[in-house]
PDB file of N, CA and C in Angstrom:
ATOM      1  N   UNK A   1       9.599  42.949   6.908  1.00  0.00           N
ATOM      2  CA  UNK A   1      10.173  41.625   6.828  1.00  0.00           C
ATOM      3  C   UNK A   1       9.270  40.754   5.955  1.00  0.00           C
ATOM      4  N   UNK A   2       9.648  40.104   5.048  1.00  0.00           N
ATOM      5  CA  UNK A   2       9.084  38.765   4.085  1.00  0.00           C
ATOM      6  C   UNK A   2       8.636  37.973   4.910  1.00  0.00           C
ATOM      7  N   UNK A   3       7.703  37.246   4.547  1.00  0.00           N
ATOM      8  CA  UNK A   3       7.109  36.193   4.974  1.00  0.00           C
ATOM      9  C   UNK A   3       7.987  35.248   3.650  1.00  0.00           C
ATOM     10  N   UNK A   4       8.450  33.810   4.112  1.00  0.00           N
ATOM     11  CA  UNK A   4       8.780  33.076   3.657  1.00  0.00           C
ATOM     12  C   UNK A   4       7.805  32.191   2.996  1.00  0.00           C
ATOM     13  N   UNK A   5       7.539  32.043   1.504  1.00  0.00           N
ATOM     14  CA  UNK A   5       6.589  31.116   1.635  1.00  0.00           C
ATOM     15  C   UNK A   5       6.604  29.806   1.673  1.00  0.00           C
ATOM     16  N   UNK A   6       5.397  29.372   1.693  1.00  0.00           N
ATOM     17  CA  UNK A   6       5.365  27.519   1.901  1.00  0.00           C
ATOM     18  C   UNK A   6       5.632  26.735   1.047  1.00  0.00           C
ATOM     19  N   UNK A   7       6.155  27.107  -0.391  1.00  0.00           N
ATOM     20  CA  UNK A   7       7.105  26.432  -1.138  1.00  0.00           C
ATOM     21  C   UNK A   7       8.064  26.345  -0.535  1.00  0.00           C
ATOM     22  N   UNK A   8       8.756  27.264  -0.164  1.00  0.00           N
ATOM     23  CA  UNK A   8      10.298  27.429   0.174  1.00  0.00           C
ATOM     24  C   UNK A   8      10.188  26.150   1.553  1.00  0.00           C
ATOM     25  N   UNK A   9       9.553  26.291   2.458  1.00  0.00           N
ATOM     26  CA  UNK A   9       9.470  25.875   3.788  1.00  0.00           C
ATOM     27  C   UNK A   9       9.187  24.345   3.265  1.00  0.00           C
ATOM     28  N   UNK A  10       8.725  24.046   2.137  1.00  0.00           N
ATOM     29  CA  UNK A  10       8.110  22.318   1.990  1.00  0.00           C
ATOM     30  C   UNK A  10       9.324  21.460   1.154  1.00  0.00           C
ATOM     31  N   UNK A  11       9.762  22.897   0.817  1.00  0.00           N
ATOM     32  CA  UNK A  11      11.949  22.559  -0.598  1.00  0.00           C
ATOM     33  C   UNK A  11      12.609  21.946   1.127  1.00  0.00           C
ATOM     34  N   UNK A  12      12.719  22.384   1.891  1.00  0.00           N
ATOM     35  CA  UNK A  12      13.309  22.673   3.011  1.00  0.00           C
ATOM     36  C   UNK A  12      13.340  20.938   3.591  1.00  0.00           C
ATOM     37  N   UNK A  13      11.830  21.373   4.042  1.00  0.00           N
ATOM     38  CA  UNK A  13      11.907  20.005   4.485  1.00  0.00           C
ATOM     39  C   UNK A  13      11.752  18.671   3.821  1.00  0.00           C
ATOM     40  N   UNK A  14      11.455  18.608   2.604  1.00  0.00           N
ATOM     41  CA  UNK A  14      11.983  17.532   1.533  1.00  0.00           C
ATOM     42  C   UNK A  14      13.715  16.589   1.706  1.00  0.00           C
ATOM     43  N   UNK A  15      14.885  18.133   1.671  1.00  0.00           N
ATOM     44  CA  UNK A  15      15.777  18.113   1.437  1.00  0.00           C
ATOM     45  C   UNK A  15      16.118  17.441   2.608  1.00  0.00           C
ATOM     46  N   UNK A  16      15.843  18.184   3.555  1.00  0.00           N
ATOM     47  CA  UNK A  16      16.358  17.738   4.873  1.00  0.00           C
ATOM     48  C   UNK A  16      15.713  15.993   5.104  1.00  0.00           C
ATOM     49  N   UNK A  17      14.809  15.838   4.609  1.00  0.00           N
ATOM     50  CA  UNK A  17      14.021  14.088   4.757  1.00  0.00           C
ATOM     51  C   UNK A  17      14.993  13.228   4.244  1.00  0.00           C
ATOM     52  N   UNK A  18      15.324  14.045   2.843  1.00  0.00           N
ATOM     53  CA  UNK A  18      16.449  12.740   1.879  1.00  0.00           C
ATOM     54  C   UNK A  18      17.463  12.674   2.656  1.00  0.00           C
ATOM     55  N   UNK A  19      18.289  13.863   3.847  1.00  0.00           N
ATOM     56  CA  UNK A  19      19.774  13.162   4.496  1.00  0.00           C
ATOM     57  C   UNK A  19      19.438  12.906   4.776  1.00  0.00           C
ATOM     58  N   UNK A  20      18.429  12.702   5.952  1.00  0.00           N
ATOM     59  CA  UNK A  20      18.135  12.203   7.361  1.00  0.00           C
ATOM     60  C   UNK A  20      17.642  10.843   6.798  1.00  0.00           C
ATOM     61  N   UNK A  21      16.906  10.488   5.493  1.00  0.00           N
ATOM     62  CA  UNK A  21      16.514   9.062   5.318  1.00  0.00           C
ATOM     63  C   UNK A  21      17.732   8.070   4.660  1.00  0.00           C
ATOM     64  N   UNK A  22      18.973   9.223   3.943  1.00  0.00           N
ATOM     65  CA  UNK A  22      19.946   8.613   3.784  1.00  0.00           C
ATOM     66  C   UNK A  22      20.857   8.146   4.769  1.00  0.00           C
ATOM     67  N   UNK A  23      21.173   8.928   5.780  1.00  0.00           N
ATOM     68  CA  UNK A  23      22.036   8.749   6.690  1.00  0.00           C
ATOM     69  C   UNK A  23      21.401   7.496   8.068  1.00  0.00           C
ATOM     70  N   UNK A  24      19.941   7.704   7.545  1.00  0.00           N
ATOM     71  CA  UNK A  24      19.632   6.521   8.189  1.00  0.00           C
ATOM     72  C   UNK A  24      19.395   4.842   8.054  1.00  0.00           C
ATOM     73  N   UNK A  25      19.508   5.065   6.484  1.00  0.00           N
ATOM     74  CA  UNK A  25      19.324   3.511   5.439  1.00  0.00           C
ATOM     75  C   UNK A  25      21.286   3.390   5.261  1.00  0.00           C
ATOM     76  N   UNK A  26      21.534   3.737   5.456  1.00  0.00           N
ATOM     77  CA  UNK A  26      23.333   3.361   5.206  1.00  0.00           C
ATOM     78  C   UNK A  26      23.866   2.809   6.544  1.00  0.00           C
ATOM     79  N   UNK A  27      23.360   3.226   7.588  1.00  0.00           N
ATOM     80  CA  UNK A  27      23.799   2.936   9.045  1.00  0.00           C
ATOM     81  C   UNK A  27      23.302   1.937   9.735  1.00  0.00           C
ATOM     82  N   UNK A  28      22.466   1.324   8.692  1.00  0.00           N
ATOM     83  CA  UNK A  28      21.434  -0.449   9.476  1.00  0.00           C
ATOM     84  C   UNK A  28      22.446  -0.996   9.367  1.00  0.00           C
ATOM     85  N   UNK A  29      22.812  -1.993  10.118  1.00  0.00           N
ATOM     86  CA  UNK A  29      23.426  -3.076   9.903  1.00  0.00           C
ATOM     87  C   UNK A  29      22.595  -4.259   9.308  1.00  0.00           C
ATOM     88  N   UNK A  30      23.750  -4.888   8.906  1.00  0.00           N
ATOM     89  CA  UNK A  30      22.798  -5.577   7.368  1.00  0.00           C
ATOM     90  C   UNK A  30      21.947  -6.554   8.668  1.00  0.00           C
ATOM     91  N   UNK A  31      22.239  -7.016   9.228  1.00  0.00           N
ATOM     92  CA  UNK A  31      21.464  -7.874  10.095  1.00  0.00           C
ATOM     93  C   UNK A  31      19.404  -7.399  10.340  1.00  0.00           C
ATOM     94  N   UNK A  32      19.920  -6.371  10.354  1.00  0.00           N
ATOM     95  CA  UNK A  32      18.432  -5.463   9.996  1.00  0.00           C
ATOM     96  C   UNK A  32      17.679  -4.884   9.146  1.00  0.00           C
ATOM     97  N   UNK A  33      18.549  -5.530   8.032  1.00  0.00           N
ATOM     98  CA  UNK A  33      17.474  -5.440   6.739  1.00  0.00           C
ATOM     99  C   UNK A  33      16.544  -5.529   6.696  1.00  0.00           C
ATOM    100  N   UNK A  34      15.943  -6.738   6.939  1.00  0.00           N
ATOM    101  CA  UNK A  34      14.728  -7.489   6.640  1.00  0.00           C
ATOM    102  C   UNK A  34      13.790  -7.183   7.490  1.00  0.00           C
ATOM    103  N   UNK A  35      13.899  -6.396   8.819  1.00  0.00           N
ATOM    104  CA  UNK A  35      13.005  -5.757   9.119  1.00  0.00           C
ATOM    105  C   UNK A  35      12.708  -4.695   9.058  1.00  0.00           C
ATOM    106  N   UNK A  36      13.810  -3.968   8.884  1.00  0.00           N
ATOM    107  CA  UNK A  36      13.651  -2.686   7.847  1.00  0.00           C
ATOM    108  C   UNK A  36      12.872  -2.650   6.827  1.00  0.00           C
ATOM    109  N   UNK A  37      12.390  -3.734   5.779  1.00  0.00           N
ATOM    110  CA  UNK A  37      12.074  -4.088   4.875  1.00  0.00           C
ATOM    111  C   UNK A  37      10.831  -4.088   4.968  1.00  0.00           C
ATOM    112  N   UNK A  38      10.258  -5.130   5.742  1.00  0.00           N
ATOM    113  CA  UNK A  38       8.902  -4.984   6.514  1.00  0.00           C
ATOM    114  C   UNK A  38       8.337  -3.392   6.890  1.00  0.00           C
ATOM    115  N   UNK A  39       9.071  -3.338   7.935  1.00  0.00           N
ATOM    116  CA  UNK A  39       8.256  -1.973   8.235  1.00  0.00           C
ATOM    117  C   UNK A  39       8.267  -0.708   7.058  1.00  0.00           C
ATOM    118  N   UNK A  40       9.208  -0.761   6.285  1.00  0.00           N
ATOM    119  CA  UNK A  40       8.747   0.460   4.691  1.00  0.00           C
ATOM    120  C   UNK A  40       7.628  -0.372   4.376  1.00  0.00           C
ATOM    121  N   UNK A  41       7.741  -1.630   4.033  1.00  0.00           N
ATOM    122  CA  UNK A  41       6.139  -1.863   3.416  1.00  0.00           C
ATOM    123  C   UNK A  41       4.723  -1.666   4.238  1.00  0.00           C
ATOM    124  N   UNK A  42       4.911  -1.713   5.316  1.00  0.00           N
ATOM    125  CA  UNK A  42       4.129  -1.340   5.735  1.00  0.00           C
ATOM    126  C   UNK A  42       3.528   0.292   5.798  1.00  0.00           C
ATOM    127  N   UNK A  43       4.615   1.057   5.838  1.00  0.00           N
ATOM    128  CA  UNK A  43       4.504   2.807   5.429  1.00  0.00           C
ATOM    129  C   UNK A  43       4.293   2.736   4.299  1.00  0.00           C
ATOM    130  N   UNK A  44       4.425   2.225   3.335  1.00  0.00           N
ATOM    131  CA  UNK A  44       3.684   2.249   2.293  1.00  0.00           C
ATOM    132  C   UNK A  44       2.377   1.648   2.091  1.00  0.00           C
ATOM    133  N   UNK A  45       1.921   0.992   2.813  1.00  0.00           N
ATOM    134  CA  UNK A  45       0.717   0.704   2.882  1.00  0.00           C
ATOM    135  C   UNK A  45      -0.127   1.704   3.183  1.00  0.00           C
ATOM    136  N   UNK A  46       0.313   2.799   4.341  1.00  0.00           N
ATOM    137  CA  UNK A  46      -0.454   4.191   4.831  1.00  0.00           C
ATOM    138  C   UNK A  46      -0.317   4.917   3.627  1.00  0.00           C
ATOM    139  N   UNK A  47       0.915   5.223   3.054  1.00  0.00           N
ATOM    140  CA  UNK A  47       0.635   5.985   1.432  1.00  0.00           C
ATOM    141  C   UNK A  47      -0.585   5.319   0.663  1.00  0.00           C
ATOM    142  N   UNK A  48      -0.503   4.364   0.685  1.00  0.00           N
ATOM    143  CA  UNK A  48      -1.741   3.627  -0.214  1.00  0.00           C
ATOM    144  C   UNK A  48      -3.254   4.606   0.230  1.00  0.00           C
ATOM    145  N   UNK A  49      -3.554   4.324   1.443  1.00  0.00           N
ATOM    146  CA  UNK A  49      -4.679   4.929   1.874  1.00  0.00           C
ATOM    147  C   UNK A  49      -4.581   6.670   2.187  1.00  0.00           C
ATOM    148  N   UNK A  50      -3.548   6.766   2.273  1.00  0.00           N
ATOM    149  CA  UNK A  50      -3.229   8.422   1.749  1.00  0.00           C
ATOM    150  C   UNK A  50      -3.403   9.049   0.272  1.00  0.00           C
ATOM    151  N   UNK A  51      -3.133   8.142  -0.780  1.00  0.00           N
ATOM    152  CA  UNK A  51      -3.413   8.278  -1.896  1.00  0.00           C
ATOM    153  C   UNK A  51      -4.982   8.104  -2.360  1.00  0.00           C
ATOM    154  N   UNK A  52      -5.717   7.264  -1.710  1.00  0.00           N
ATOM    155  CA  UNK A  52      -7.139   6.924  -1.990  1.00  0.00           C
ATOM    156  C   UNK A  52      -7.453   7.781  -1.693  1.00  0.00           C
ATOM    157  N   UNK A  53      -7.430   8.832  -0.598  1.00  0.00           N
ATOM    158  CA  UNK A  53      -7.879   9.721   0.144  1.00  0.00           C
ATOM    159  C   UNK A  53      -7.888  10.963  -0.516  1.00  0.00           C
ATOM    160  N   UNK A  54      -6.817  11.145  -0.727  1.00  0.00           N
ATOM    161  CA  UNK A  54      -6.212  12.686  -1.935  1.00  0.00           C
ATOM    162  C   UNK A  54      -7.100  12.685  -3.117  1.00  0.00           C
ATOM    163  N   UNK A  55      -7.005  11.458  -3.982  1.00  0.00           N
ATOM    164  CA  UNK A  55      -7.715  10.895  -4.524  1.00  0.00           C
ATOM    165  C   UNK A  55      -9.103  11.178  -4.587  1.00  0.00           C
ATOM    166  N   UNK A  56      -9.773  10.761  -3.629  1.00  0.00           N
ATOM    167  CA  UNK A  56     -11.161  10.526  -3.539  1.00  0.00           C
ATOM    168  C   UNK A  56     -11.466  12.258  -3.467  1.00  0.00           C
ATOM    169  N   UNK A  57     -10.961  13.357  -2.883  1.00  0.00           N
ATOM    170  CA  UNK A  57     -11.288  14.557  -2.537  1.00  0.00           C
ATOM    171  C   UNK A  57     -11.269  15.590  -3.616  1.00  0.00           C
ATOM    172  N   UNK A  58     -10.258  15.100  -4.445  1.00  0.00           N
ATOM    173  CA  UNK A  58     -10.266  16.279  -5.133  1.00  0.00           C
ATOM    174  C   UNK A  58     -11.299  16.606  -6.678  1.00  0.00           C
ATOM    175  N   UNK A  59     -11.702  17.532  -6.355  1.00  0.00           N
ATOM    176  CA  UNK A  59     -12.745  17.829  -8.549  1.00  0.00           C
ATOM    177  C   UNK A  59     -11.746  17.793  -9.511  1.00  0.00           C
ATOM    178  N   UNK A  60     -10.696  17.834  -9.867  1.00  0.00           N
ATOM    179  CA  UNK A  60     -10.060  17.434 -11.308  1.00  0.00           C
ATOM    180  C   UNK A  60      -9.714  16.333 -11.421  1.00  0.00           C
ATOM    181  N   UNK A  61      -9.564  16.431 -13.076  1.00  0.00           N
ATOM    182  CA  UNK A  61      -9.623  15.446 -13.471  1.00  0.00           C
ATOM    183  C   UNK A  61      -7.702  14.585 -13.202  1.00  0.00           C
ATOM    184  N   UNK A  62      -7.294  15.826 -13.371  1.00  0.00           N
ATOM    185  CA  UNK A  62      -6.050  15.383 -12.883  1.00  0.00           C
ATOM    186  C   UNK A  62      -5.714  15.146 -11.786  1.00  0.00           C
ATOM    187  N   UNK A  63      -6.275  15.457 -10.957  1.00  0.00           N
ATOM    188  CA  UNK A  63      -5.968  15.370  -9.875  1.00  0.00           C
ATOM    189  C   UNK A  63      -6.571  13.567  -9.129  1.00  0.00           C
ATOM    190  N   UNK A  64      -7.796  13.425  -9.991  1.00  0.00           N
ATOM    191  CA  UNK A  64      -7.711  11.632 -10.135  1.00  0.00           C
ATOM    192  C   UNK A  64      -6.853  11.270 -10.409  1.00  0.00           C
ATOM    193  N   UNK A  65      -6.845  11.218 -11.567  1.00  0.00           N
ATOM    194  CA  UNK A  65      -5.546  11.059 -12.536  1.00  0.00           C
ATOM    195  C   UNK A  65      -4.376  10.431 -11.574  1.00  0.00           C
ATOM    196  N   UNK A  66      -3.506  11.493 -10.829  1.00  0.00           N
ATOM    197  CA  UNK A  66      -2.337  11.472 -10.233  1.00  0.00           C
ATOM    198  C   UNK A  66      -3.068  10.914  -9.086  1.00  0.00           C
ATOM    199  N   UNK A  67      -3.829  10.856  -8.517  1.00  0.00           N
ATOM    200  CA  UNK A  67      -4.266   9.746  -7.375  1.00  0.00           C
ATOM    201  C   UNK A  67      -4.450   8.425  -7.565  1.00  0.00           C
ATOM    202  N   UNK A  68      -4.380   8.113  -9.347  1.00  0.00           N
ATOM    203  CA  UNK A  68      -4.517   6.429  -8.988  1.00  0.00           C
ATOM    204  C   UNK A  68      -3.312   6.420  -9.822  1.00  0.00           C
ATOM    205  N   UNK A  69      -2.464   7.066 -10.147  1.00  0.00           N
ATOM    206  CA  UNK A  69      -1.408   7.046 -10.513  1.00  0.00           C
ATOM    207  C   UNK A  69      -0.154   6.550  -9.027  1.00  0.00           C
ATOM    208  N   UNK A  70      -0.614   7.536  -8.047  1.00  0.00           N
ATOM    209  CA  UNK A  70      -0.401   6.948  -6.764  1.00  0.00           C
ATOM    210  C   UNK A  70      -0.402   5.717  -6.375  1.00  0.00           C
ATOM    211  N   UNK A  71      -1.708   5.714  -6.006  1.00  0.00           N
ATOM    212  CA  UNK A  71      -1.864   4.050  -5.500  1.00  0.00           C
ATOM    213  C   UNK A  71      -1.631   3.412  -6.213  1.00  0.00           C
ATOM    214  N   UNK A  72      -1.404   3.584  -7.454  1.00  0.00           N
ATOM    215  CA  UNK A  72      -0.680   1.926  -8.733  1.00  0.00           C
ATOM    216  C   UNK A  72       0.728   2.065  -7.749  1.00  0.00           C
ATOM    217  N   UNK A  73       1.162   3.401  -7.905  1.00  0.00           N
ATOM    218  CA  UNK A  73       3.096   3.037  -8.086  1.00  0.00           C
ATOM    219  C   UNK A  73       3.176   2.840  -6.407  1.00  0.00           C
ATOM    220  N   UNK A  74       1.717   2.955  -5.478  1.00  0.00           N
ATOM    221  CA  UNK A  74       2.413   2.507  -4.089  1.00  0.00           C
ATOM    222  C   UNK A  74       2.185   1.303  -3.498  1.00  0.00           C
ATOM    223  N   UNK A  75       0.870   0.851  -4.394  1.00  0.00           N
ATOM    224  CA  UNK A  75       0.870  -0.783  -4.321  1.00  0.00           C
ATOM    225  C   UNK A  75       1.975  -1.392  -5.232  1.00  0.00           C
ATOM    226  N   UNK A  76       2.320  -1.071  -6.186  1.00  0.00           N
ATOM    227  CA  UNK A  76       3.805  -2.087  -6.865  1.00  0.00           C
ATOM    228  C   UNK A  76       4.797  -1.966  -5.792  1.00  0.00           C
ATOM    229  N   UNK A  77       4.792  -0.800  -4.876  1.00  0.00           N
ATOM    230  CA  UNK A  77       6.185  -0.685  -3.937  1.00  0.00           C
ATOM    231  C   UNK A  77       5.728  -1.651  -2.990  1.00  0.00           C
ATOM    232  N   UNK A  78       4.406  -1.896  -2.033  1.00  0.00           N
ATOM    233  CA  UNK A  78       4.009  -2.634  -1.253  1.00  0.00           C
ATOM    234  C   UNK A  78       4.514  -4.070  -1.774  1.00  0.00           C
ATOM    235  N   UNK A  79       4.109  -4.598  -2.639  1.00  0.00           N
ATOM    236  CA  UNK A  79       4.105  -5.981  -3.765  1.00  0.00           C
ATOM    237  C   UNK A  79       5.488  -6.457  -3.434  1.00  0.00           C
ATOM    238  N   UNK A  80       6.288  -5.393  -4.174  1.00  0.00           N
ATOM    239  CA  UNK A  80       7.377  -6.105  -4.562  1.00  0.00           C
ATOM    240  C   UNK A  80       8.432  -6.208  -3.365  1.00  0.00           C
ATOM    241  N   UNK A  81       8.135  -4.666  -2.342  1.00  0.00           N
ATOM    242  CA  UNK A  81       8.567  -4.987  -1.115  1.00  0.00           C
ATOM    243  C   UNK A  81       8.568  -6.358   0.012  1.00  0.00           C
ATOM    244  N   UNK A  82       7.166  -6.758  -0.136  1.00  0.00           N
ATOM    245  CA  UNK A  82       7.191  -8.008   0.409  1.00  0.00           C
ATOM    246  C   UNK A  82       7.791  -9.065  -0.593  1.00  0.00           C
ATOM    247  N   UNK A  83       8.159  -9.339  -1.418  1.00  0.00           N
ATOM    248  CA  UNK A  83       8.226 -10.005  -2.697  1.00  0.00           C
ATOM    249  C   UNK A  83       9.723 -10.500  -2.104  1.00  0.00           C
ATOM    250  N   UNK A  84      10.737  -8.987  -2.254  1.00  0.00           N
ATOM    251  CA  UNK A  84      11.656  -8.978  -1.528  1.00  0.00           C
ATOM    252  C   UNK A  84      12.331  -9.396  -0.218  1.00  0.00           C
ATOM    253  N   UNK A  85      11.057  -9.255   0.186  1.00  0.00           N
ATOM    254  CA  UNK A  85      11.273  -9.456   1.715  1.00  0.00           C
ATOM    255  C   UNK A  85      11.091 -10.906   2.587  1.00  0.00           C
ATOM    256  N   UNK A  86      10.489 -11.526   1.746  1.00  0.00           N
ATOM    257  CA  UNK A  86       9.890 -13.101   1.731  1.00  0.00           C
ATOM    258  C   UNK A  86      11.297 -13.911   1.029  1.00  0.00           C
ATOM    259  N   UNK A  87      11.790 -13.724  -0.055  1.00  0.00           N
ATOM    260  CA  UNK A  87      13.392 -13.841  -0.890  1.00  0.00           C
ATOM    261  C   UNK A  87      13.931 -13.582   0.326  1.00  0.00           C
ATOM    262  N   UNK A  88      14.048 -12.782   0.970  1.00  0.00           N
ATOM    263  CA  UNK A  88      15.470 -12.325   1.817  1.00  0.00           C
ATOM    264  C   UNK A  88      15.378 -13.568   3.325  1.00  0.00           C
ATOM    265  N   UNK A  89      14.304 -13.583   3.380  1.00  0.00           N
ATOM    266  CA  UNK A  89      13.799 -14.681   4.622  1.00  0.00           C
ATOM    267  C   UNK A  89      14.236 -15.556   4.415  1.00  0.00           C
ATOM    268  N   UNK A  90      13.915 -16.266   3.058  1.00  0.00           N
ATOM    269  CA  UNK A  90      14.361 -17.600   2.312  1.00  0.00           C
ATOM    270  C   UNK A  90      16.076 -17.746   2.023  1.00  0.00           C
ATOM    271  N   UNK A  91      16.728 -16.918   2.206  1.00  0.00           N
ATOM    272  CA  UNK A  91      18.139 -17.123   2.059  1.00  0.00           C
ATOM    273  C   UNK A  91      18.695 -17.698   3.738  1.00  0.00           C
ATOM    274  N   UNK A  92      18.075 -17.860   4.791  1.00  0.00           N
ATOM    275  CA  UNK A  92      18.269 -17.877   5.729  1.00  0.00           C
ATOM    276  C   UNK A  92      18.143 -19.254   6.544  1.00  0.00           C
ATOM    277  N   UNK A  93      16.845 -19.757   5.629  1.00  0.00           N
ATOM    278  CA  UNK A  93      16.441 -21.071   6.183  1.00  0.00           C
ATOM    279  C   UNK A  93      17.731 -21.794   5.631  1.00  0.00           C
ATOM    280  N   UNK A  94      17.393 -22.991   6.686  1.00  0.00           N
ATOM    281  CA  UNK A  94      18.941 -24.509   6.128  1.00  0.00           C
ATOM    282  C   UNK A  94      18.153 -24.880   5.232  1.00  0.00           C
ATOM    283  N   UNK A  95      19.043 -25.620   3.698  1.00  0.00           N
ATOM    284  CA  UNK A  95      18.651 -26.314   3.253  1.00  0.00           C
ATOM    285  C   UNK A  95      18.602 -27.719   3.516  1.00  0.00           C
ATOM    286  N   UNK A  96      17.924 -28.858   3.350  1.00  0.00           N
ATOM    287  CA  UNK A  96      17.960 -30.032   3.170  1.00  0.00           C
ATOM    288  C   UNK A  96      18.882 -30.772   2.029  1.00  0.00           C
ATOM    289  N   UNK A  97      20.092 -31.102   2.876  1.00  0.00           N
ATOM    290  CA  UNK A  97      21.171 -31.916   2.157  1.00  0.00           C
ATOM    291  C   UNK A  97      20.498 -33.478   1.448  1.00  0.00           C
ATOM    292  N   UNK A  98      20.502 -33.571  -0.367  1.00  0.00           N
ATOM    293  CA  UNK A  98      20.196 -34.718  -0.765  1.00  0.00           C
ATOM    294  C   UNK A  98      21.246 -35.752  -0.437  1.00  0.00           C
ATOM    295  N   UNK A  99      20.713 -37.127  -0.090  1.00  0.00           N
ATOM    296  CA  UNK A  99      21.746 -38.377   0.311  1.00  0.00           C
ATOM    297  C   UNK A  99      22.907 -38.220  -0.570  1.00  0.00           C
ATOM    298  N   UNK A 100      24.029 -38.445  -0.530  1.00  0.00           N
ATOM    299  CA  UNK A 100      24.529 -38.851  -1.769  1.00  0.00           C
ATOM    300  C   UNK A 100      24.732 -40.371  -2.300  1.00  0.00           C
ATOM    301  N   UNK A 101      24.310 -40.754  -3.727  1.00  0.00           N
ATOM    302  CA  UNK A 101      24.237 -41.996  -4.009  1.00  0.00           C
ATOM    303  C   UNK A 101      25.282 -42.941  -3.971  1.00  0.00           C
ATOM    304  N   UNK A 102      24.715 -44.062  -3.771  1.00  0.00           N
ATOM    305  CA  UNK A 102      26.091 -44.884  -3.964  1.00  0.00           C
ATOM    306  C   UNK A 102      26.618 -45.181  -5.101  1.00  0.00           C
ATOM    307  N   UNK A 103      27.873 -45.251  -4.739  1.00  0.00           N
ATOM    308  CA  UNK A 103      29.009 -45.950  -5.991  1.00  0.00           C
ATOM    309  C   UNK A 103      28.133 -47.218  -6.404  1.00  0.00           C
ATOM    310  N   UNK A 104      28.591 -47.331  -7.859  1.00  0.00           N
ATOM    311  CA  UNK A 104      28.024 -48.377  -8.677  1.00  0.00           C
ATOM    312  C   UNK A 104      26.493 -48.469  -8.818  1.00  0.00           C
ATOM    313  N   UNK A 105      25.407 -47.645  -8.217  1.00  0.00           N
ATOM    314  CA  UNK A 105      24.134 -47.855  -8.607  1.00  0.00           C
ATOM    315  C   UNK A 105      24.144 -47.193 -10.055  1.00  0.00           C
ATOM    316  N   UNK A 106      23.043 -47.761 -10.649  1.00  0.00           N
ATOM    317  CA  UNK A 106      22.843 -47.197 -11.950  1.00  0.00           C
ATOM    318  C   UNK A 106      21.258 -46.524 -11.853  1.00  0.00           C
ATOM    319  N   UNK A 107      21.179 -45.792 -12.276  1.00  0.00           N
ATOM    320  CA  UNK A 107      19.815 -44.741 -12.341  1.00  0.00           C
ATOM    321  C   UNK A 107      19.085 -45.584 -13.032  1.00  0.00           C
TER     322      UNK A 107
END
């Protein structure tokens, strides 16, 4: 009998992450966006220090390389996530209605 290897087993569970993360980002109700929103940025914050980490361990040069290649593209996701997420807050607050002026004043 084959041993399956750990490519095959890591294709596997990749595939299976994207339904299960699709079938789970389609089924929020929009009411729960915004904390949805929050908490990815925050998992991306653990990628951040997952990436420093990978990063920091390995002897090639590429393998730097693609570690601060990391943490750039997982701090822009952190950034703009809150960026987003601060916008989405702000659609929520009341605005402050200006008086309306009176007839016949002149500016």
């Amino acid at each position: 009998m084959d041993v399956v290897s750990h490519t095959i087993i890591n294709l596997i569970i990749f595939v299976l992450a994207i339904y299960v993360g699709y079938h789970v980002v389609w089924t929020v109700t929009p009411a729960l966006h915004t904390p949805l929103m929050a908490v990815t940025n925050a998992v991306s914050a653990i990628v951040i220090v997952g990436a420093m980490l990978a990063a920091a361990l390995t002897e090639t040069t590429l393998g730097k390389s693609m570690g601060v290649l990391a943490v750039a593209l997982a701090a822009v996701n952190v950034f703009g996530g809150f960026l987003v997420t601060r916008r989405m807050l702000e659609m929520f607050k009341k605005k402050d209605r200006k008086p309306a002026a009176a007839k016949g004043e002149s500016a």
